[in-house]
Protein backbone atom coordinates (compact mmCIF):
# COMPACT_ATOMS: atom_id res chain seq x y z
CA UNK A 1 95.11 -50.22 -14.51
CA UNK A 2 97.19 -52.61 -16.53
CA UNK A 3 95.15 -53.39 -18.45
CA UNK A 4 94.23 -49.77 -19.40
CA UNK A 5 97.82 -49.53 -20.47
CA UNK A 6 97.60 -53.03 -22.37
CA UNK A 7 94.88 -51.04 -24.99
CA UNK A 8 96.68 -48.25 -25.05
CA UNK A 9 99.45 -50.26 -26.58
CA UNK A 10 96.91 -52.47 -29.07
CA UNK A 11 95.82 -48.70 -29.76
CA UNK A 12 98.73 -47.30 -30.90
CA UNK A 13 100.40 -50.96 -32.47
CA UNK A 14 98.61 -49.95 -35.89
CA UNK A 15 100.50 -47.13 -36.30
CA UNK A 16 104.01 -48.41 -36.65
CA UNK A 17 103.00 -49.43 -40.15
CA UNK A 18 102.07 -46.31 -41.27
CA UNK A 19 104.03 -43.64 -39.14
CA UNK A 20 106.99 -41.95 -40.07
CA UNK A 21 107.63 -40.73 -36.85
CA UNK A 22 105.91 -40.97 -33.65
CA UNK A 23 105.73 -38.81 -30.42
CA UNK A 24 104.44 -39.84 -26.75
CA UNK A 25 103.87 -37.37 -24.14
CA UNK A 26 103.03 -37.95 -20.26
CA UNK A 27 101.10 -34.91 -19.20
CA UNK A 28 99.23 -33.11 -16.21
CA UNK A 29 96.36 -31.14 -16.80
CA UNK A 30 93.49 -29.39 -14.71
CA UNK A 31 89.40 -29.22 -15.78
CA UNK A 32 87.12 -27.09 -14.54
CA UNK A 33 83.32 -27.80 -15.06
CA UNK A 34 80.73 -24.91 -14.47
CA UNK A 35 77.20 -25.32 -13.12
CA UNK A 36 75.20 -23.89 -16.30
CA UNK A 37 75.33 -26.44 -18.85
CA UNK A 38 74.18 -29.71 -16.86
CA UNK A 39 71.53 -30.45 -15.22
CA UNK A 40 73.27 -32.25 -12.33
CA UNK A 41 74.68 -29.29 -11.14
CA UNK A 42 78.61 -28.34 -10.64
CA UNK A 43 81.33 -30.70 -10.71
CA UNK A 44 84.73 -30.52 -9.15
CA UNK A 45 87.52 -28.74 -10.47
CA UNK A 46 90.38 -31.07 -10.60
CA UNK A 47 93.44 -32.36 -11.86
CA UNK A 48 94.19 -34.92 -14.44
CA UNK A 49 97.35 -37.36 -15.53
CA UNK A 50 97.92 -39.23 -18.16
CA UNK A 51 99.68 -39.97 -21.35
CA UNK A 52 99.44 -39.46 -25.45
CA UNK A 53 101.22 -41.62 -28.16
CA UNK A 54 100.54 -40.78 -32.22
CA UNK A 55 102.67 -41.17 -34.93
CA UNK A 56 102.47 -38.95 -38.59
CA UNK A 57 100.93 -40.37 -41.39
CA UNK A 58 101.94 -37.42 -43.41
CA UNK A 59 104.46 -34.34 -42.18
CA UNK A 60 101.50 -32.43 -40.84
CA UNK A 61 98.94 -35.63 -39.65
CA UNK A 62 98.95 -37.39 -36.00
CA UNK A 63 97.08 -40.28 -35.52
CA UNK A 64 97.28 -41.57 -31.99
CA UNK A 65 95.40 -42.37 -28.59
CA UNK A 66 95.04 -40.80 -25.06
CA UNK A 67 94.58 -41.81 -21.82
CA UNK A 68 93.55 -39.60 -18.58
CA UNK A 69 92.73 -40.46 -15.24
CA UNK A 70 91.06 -37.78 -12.63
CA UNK A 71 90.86 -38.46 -8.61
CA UNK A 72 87.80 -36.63 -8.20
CA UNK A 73 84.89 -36.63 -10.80
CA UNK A 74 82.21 -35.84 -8.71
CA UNK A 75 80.16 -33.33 -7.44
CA UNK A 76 81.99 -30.17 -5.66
CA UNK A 77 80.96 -28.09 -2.48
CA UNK A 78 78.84 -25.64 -4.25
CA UNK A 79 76.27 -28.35 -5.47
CA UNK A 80 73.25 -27.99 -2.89
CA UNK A 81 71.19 -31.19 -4.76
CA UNK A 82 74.29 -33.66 -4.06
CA UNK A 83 75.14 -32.10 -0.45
CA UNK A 84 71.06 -32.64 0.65
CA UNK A 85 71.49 -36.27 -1.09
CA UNK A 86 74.28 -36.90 1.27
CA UNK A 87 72.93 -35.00 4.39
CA UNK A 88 69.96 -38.01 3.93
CA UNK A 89 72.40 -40.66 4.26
CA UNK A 90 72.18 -41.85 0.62
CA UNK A 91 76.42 -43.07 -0.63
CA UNK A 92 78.52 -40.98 -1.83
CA UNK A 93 81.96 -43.04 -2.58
CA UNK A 94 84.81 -41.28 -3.90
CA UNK A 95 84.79 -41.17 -7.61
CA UNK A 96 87.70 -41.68 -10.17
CA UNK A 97 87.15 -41.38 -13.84
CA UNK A 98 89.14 -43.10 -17.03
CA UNK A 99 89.25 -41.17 -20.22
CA UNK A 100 90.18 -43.07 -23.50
CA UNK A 101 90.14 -41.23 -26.89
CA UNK A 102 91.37 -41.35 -30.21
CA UNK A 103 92.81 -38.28 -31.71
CA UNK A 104 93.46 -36.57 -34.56
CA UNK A 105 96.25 -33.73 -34.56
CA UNK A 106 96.62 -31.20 -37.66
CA UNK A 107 100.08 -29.89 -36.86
CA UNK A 108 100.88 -25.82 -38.49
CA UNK A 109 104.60 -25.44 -39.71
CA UNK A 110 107.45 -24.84 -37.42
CA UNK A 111 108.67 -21.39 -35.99
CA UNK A 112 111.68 -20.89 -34.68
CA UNK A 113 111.82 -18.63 -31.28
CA UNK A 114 114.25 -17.92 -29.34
CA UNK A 115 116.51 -20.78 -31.01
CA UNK A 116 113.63 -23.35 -30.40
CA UNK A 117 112.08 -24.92 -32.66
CA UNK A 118 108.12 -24.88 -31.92
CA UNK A 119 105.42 -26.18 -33.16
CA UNK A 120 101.66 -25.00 -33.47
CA UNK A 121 98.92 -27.84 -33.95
CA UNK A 122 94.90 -28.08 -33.21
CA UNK A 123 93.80 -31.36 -32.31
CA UNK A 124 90.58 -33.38 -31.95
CA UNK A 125 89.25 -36.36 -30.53
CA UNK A 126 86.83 -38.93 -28.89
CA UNK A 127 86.23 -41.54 -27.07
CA UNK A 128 84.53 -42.53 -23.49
CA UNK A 129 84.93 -41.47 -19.91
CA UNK A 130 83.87 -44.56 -17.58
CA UNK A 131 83.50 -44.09 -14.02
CA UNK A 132 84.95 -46.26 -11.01
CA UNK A 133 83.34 -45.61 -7.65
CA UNK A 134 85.48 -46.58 -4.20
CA UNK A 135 83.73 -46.92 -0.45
CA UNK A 136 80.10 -47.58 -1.90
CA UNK A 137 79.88 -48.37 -5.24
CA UNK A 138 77.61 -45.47 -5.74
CA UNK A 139 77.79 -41.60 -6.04
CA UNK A 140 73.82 -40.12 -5.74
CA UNK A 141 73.94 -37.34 -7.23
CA UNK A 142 70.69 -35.95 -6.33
CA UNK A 143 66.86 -37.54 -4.84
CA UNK A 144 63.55 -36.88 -5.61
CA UNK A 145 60.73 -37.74 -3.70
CA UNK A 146 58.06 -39.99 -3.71
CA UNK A 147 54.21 -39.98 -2.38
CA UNK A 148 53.29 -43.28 -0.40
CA UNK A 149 49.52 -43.99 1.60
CA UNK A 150 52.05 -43.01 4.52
CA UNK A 151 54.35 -40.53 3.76
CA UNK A 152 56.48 -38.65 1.85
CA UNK A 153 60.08 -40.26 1.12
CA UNK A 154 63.01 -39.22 -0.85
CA UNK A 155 64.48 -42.21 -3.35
CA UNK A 156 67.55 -41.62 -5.62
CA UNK A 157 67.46 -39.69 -8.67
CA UNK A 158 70.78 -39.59 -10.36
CA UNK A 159 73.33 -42.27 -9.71
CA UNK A 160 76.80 -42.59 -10.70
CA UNK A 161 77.99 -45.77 -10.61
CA UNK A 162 81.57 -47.93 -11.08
CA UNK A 163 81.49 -48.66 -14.93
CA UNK A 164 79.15 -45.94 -15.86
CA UNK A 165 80.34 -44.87 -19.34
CA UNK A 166 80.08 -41.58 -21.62
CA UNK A 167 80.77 -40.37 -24.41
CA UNK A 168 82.91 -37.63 -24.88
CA UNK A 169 84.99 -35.46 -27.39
CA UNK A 170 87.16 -33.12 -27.37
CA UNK A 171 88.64 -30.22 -29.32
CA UNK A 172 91.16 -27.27 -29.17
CA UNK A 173 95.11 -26.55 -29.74
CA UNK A 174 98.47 -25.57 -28.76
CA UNK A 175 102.09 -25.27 -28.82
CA UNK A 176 105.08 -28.39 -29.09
CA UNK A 177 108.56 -27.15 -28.31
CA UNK A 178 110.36 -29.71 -30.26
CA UNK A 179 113.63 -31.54 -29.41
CA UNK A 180 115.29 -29.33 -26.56
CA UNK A 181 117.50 -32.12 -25.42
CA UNK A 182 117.69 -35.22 -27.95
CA UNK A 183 114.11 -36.31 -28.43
CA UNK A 184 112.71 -34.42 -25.08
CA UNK A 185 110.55 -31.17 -25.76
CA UNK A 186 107.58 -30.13 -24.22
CA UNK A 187 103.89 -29.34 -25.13
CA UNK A 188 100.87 -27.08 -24.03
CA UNK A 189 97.55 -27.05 -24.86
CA UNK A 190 94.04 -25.83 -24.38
CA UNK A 191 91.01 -27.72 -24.98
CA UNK A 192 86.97 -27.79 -24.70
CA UNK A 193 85.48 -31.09 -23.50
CA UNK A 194 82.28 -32.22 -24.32
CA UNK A 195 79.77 -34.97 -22.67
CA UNK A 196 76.71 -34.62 -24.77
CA UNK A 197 74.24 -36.79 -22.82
CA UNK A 198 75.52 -36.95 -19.25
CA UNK A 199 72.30 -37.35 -17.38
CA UNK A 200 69.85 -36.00 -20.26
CA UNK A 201 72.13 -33.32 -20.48
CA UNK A 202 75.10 -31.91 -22.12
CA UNK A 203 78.36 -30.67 -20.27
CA UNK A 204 81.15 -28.83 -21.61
CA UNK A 205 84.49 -27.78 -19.49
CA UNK A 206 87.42 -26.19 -20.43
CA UNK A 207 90.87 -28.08 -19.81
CA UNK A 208 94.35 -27.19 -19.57
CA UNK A 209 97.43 -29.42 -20.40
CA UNK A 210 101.11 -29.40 -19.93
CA UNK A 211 103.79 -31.91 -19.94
CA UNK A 212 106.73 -33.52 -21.66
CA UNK A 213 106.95 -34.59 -25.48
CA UNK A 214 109.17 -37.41 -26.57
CA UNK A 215 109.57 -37.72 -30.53
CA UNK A 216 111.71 -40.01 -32.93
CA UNK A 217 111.52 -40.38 -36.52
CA UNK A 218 111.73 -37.84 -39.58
CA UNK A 219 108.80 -35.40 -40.41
């Protein structure tokens, strides 16, 4: 974990040469994966923490980093293919997933509501989403089986494993309320995740995001 947090710092180091002002927000956020659009069948809905740092480049342009971590990226109830995997015997640890982007925020001029100053922006990023499996080593996802001058056996198929890594990137927008009390606000966003080759396939989820934003510096 530390040194998770060490790159995030080498990440963001850059941009105290160029930023005029810079913002870091620790957030919680929930995902929710659906069955259609991969072909390993439906993940768990869960929960995510982490933490953002940018800083503008111009008054409109955020350059920065993210970190998440989730408790449970693996396969939920519903998913018949992991469930007969692990009524076989095959492991199944608990899996945790790191996700590391860069990002790239456009932020819209303020509004004032309500005697708040807000703040619209759309944001964009990527980066990789590497996997760390507890009590096994190995998640099998699903089996398929196998002929032999005996019998028929089922071997693994689809494995998740600790340091499996993915690409991902991700896209959407939201709302900062800016500088309630000194330099806390908060933020809320929406986004769309993508993993385009997880497994041979692509998987998109939708992800929602709360939490506090910290900013200092003129934009």
């Amino acid at each position: 974990m530390y040194g998770y947090l060490i790159l995030f710092s080498f990440a963001l180091a850059p941009l105290s040469l160029l930023a005029q002002a810079f913002e870091v927000s620790p957030y919680a956020g929930y995902y929710w994966p659906t069955d259609d659009n991969t072909g390993v069948g439906e993940f768990k809905s869960n929960q995510m923490f982490g933490v953002r740092g940018g800083g503008y480049i111009t008054p409109s342009i955020e350059i920065g980093a993210s970190y998440g971590w989730s408790n449970h990226f693996q396969p939920g109830s519903s998913n018949t293919a992991a469930r007969f995997a692990g009524s076989l015997g095959f492991p199944q640890g608990a899996v945790r997933s790191h996700l590391w982007e860069g990002e790239f925020t456009y932020n819209l001029a303020k509004r004032n509501i309500f005697g708040s100053v807000v703040r619209p922006y759309i944001i964009t990023g990527a980066g990789a989403l590497t996997t760390n499996v507890r009590n096994g080593d190995t998640f099998v996802l699903n089996v398929r089986s196998i002929v032999t001058p005996t019998r028929m056996q089922f071997v693994p198929n689809d494995v998740l494993k600790s340091g499996d890594t993915f690409f991902t990137f991700g896209y959407g927008g939201g709302v900062k309320a800016l500088r309630l009390w000194g330099p806390l606000g908060f933020f809320g966003d929406l986004r769309g995740r993508t993993i385009p080759n997880f497994f041979g396939h692509s998987t998109v989820w939708p992800e929602l995001n709360a939490g506090l934003n910290l900013s200092w510096g003129e934009r």
